[in-house]
Protein backbone atom coordinates (compact mmCIF):
# COMPACT_ATOMS: atom_id res chain seq x y z
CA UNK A 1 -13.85 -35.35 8.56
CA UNK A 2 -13.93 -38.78 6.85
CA UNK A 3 -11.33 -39.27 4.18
CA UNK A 4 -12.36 -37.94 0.81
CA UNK A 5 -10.87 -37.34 -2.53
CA UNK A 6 -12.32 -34.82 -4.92
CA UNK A 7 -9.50 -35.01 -7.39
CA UNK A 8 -7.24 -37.39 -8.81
CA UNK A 9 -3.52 -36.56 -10.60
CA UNK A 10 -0.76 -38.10 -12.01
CA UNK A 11 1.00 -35.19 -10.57
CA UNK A 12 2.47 -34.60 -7.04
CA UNK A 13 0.63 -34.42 -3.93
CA UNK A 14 1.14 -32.10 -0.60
CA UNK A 15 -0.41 -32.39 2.30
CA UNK A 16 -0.58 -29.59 4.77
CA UNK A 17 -0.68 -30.44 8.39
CA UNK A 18 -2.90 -29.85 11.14
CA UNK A 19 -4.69 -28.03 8.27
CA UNK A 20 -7.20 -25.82 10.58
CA UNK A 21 -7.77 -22.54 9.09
CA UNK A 22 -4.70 -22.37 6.52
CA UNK A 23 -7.27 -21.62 3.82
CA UNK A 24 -4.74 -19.19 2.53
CA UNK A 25 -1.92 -21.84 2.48
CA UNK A 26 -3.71 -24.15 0.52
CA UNK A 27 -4.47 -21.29 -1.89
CA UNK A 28 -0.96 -21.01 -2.07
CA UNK A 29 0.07 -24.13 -2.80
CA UNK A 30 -2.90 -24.91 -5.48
CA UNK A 31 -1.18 -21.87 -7.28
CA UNK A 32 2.67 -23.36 -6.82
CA UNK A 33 0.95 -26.87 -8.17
CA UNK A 34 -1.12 -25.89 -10.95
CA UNK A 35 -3.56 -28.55 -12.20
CA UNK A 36 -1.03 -30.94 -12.38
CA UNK A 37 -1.28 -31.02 -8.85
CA UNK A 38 -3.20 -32.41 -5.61
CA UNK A 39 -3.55 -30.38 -2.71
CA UNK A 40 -4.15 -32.45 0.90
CA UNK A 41 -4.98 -31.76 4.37
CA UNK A 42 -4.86 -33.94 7.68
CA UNK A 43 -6.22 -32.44 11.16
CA UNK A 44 -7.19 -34.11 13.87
CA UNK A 45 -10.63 -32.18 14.15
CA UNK A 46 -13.24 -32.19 12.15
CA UNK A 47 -13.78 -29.37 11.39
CA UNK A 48 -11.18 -27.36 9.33
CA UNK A 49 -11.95 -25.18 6.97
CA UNK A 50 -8.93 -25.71 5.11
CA UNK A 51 -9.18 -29.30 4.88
CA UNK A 52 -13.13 -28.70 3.22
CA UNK A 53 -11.55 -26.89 0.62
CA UNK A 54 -8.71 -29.25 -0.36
CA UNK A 55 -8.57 -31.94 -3.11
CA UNK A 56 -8.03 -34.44 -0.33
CA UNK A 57 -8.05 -34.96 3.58
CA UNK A 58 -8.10 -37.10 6.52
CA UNK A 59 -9.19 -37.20 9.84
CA UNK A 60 -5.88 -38.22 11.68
CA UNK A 61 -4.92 -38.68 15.56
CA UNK A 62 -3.72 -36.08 17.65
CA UNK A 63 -0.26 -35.13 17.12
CA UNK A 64 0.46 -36.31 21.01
CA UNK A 65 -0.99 -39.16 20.29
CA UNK A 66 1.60 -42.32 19.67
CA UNK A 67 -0.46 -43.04 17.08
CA UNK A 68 0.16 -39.58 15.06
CA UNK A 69 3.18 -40.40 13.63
CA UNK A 70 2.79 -44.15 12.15
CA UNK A 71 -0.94 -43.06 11.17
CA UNK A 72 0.22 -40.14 9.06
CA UNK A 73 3.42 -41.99 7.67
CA UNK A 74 1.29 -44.71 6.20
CA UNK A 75 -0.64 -42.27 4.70
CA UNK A 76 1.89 -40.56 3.02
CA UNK A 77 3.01 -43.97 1.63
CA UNK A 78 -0.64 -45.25 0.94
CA UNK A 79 -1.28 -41.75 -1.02
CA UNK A 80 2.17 -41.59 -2.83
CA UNK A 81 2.51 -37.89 -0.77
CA UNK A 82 5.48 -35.99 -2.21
CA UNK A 83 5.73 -32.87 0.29
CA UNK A 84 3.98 -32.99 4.20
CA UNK A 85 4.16 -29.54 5.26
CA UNK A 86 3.84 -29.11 8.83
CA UNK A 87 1.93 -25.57 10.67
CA UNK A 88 1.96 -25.91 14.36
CA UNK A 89 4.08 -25.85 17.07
CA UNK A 90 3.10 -29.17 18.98
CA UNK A 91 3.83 -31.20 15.72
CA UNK A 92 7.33 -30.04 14.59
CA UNK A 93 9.62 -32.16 17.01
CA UNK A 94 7.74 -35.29 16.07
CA UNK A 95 8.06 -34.65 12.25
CA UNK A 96 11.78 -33.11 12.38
CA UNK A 97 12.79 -36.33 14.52
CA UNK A 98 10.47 -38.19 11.76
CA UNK A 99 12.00 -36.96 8.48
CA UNK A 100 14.37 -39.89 7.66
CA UNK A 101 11.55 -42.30 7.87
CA UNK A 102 9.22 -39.97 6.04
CA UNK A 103 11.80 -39.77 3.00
CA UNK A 104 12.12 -43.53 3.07
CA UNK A 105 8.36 -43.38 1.65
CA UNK A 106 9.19 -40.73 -0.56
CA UNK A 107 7.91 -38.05 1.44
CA UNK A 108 9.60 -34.79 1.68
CA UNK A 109 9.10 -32.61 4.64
CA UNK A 110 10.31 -29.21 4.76
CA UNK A 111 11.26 -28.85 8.26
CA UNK A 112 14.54 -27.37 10.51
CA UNK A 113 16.30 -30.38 11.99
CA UNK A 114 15.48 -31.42 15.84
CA UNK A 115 18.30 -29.05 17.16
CA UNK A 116 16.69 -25.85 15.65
CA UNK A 117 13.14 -27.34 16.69
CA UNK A 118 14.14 -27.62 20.52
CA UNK A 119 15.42 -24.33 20.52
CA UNK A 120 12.15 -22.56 18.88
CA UNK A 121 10.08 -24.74 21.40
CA UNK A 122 11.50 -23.48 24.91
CA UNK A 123 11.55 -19.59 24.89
CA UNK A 124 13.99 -20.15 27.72
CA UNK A 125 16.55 -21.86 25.37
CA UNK A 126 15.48 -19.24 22.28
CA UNK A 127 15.98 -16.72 24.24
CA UNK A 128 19.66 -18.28 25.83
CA UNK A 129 20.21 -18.84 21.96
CA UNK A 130 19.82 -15.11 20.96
CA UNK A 131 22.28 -13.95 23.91
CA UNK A 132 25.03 -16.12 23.20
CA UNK A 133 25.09 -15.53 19.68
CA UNK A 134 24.42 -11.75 20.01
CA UNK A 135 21.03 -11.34 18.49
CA UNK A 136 19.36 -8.26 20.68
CA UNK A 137 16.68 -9.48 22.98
CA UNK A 138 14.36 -8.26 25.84
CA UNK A 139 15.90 -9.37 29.49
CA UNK A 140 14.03 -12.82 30.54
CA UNK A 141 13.84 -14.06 34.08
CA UNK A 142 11.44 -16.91 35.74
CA UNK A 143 8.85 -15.76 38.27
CA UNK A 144 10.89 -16.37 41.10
CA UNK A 145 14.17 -14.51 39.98
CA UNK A 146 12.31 -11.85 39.41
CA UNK A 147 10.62 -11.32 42.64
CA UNK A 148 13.89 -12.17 44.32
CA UNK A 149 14.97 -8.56 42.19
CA UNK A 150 12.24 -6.44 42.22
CA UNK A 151 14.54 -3.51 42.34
CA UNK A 152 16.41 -3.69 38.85
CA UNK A 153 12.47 -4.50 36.81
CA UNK A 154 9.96 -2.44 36.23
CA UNK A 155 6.14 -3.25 35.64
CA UNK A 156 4.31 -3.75 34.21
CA UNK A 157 5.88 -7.19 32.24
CA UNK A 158 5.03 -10.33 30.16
CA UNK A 159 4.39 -13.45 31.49
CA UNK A 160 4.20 -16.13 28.87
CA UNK A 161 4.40 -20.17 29.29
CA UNK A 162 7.69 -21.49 28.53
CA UNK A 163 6.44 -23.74 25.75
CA UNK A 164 3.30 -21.73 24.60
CA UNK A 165 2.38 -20.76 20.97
CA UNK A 166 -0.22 -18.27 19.52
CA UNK A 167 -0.29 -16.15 22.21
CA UNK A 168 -2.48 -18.56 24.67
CA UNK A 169 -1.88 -17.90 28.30
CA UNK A 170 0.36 -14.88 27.74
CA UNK A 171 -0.16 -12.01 30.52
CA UNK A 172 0.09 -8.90 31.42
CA UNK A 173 2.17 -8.54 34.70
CA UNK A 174 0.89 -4.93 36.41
CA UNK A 175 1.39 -5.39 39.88
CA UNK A 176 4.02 -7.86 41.92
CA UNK A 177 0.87 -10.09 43.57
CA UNK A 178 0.33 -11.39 40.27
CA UNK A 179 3.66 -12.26 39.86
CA UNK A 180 3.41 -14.13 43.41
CA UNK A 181 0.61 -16.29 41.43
CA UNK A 182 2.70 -17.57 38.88
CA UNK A 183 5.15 -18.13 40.62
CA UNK A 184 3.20 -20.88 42.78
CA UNK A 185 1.68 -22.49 40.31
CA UNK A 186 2.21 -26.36 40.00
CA UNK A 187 3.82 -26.79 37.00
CA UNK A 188 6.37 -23.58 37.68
CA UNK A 189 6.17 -23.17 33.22
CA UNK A 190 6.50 -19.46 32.97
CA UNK A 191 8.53 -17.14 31.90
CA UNK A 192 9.03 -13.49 32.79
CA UNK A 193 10.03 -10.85 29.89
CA UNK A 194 10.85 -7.53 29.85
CA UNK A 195 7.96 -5.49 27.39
CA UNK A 196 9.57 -4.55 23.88
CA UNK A 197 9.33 -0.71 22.68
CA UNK A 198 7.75 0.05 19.63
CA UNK A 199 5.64 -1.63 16.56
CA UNK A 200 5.47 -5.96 16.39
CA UNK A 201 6.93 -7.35 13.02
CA UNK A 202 7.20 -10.64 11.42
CA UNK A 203 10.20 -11.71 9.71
CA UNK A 204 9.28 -14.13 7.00
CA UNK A 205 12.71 -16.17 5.76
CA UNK A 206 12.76 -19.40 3.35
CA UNK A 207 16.07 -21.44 3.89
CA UNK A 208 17.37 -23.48 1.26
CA UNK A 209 18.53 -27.05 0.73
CA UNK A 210 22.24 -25.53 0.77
CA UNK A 211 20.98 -23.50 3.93
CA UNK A 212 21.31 -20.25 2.64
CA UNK A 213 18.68 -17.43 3.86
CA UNK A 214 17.34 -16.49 0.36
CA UNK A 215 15.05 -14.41 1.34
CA UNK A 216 13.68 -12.56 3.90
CA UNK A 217 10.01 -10.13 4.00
CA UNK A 218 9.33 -8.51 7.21
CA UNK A 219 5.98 -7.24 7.99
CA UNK A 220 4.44 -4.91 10.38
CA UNK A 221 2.02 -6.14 12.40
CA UNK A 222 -0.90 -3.70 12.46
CA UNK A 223 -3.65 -5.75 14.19
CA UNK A 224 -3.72 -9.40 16.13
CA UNK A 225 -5.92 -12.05 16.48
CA UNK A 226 -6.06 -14.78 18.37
CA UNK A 227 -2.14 -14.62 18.04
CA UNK A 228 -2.28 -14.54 14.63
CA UNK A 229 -1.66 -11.18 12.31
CA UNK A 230 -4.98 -10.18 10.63
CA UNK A 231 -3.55 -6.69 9.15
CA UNK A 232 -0.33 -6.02 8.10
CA UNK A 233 1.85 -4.75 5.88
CA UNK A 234 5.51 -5.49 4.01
CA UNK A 235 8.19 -3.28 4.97
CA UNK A 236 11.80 -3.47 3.33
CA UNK A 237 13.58 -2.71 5.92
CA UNK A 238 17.42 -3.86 4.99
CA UNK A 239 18.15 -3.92 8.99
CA UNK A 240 15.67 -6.63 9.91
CA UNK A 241 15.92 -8.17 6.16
CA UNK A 242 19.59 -8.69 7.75
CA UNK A 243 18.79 -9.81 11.01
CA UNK A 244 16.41 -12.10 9.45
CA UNK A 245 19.16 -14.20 7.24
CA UNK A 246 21.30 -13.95 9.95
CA UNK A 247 19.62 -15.38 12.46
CA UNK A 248 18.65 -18.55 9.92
CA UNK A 249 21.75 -18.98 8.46
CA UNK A 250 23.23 -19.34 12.52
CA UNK A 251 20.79 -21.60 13.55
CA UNK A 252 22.44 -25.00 13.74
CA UNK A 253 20.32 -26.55 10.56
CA UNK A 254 17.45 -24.20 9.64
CA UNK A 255 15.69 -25.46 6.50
CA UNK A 256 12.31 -24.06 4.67
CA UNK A 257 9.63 -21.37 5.89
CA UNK A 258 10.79 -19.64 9.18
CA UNK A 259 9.25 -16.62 11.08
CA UNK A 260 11.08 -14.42 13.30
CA UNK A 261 8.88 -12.27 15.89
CA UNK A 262 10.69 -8.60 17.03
CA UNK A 263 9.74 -5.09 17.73
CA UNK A 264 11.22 -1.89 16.46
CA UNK A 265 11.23 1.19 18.22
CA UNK A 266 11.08 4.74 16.77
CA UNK A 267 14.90 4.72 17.35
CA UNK A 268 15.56 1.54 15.38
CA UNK A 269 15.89 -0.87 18.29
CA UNK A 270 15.31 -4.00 17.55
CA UNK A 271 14.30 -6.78 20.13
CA UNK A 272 13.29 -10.88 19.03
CA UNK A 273 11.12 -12.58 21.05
CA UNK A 274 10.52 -15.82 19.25
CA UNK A 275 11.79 -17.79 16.07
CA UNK A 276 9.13 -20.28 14.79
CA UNK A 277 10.38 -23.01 12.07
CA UNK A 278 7.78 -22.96 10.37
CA UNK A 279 4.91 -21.18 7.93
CA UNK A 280 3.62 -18.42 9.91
CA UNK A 281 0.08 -17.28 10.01
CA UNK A 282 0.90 -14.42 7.96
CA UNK A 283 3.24 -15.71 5.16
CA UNK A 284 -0.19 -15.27 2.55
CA UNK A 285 0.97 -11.61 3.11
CA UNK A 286 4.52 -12.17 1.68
CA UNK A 287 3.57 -14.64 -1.09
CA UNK A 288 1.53 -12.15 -2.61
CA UNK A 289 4.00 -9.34 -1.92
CA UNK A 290 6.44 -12.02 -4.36
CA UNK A 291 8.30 -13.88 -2.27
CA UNK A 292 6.84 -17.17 -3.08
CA UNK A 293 8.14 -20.03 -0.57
CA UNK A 294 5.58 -22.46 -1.75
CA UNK A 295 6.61 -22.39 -5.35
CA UNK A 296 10.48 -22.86 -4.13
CA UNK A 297 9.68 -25.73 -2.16
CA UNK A 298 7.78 -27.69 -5.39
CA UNK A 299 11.62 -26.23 -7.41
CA UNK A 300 13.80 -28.12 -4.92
CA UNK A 301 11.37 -30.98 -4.79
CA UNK A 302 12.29 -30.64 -9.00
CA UNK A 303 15.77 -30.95 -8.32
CA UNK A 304 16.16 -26.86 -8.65
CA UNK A 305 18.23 -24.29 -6.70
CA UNK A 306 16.58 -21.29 -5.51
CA UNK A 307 18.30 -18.38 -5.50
CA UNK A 308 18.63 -15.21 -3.41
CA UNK A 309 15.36 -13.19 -4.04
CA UNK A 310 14.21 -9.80 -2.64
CA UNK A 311 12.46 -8.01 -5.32
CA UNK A 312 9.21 -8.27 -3.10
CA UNK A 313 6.79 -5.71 -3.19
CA UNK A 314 7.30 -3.18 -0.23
CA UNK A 315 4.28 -1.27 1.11
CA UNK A 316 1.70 -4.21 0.38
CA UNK A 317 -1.25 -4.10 3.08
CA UNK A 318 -3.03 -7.33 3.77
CA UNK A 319 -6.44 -6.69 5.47
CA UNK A 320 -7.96 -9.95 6.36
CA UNK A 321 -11.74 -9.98 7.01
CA UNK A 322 -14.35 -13.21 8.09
CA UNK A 323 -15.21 -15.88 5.29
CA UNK A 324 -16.95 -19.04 5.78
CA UNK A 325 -17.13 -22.84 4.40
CA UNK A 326 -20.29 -23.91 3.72
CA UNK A 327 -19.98 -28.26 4.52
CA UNK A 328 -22.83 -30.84 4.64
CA UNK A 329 -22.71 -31.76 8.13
CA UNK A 330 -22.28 -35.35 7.52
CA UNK A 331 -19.58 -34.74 6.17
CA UNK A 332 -18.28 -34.44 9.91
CA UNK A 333 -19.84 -37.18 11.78
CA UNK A 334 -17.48 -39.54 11.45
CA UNK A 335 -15.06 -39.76 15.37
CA UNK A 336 -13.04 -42.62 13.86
CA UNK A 337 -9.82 -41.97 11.82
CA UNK A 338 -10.50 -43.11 7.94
């Protein structure tokens, strides 16, 4: 995408991140904004359906790139951005190590600090986290350790890469061969992990500036896609809205949109199995159950404190279906960064 501008404001400007397919998010935000308000988007493909249907975007460098960072910084100081709002995994240490510079332009970024970053990165050290502190947790072992006690697991497991996100590369483990595999592979990056019992939920928590856990939504997670929730529905459940704000509030500088990942079993056993520090693919679901994190961000951009909130709608079903943007393709051409 070349950059563009459909829209210009007087009022503030956020740009979303690695934009892709948060359509929803930027729906989100274009509600917490109002007219008053210009909505953004950066990715560094060209073709996001998100950034299409933004007031604004730019084609920007990969965020592995050395030239992510200074690229998108002058940006936000070229375009006057108040709020960057990272999305994915593979960006958030860059931006949380970032922020200082970011607010020297006048750019806010809602984002954990590095030490809350590094541990949501390395399941290893999320899941070393969650022992010491006492959250519950499914038993975690590398390839190797595992073979070397076959006796005390039981198949099948999980294998997941150490540093992976949406569910890519994540395996099912039914037979000890398999296992063998991994365990010889080059770069030695997985992870073993016991299965959790029982039905996948989100924990949805916004952190704020005084890093108190004002809210938390959990949702059930009724079908996947691609990693990413595409039914669900809110549950107020006061044990994992607990879990939830405790977990943020102990994490050594949480700040913003957080999602938690656990499973429940009939019983009530509760297991996490990742904490991302960021917007989660499914937070559309608990915006429009009430808990709206976008329109707390642009109140403590205002100077405002949000307070504790949790009179969220319980029992709200998304039920996401296929939509497409319709873009002249010309619109695309353009491999150089504008």
């Amino acid at each position: 995408m070349q950059a563009r501008s459909r829209v210009k404001t007087s009022g503030r400007t956020v740009v979303i991140s690695s934009a892709g397919r948060r359509v929803g998010l930027v729906g989100c935000f274009r509600e917490a904004m109002g007219s008053a308000g210009r909505i953004g988007a950066i990715d560094s493909s060209p073709f996001s359906p998100a950034a299409c249907l933004a007031d604004s975007a730019w084609r920007v460098p990969n965020c592995r790139s050395a030239e992510f960072l200074p690229y998108v910084l002058d940006l936000c100081r070229r375009e006057a951005v108040s709020l960057l709002v990272p999305t994915i995994d593979t960006e958030l240490a860059a931006y949380a190590s970032a922020r200082p510079r970011f607010e020297a332009v006048g750019t806010s970024i809602y984002i954990s600090n590095p030490k809350v970053v590094a541990i949501a990165a390395d399941k290893v050290a999320t899941h070393e986290w969650l022992v010491q502190h006492g959250f519950p947790t499914v038993r975690q072992g590398l390839p190797v350790e595992v073979l070397g006690a076959k006796k005390s697991w039981s198949l099948p497991l999980i294998a997941k890469p150490r540093d992976g996100s949406a569910s890519i590369g994540v395996q099912l483990v039914r037979c000890w061969a398999a296992l063998d595999v991994l365990a010889e592979t080059e770069d030695h990056n997985y992870i073993v992990e016991e299965i959790a019992p029982g039905s996948e939920f989100t924990i949805n928590v916004y952190v704020n500036r005084e890093g108190e856990c004002v809210c938390a939504v959990p949702h059930r997670r009724l079908e996947v896609r691609a990693g990413e929730v595409s039914k669900g529905v809110t549950v107020k459940d006061r044990r994992l809205m607990s879990l939830g704000q405790q977990i943020a509030e102990g994490l050594p500088g949480a700040r913003g949109p957080l999602n938690i990942q656990c499973f429940m079993s009939d019983s009530g056993k509760v297991n996490v199995i990742e904490v991302n520090p960021r917007f989660g693919g499914g937070y559309p679901l608990a915006h429009n159950s009430g808990a709206r994190f976008t329109h707390w961000m642009i109140e403590e951009l205002d100077g405002q404190r949000v307070e504790h909130f949790d009179a969220w709608q319980d029992g709200l079903a998304m039920l996401r279906y296929d939509e497409a943007v319709y873009a002249p393709m010309s619109g695309f051409a353009a491999e150089t960064h504008a």
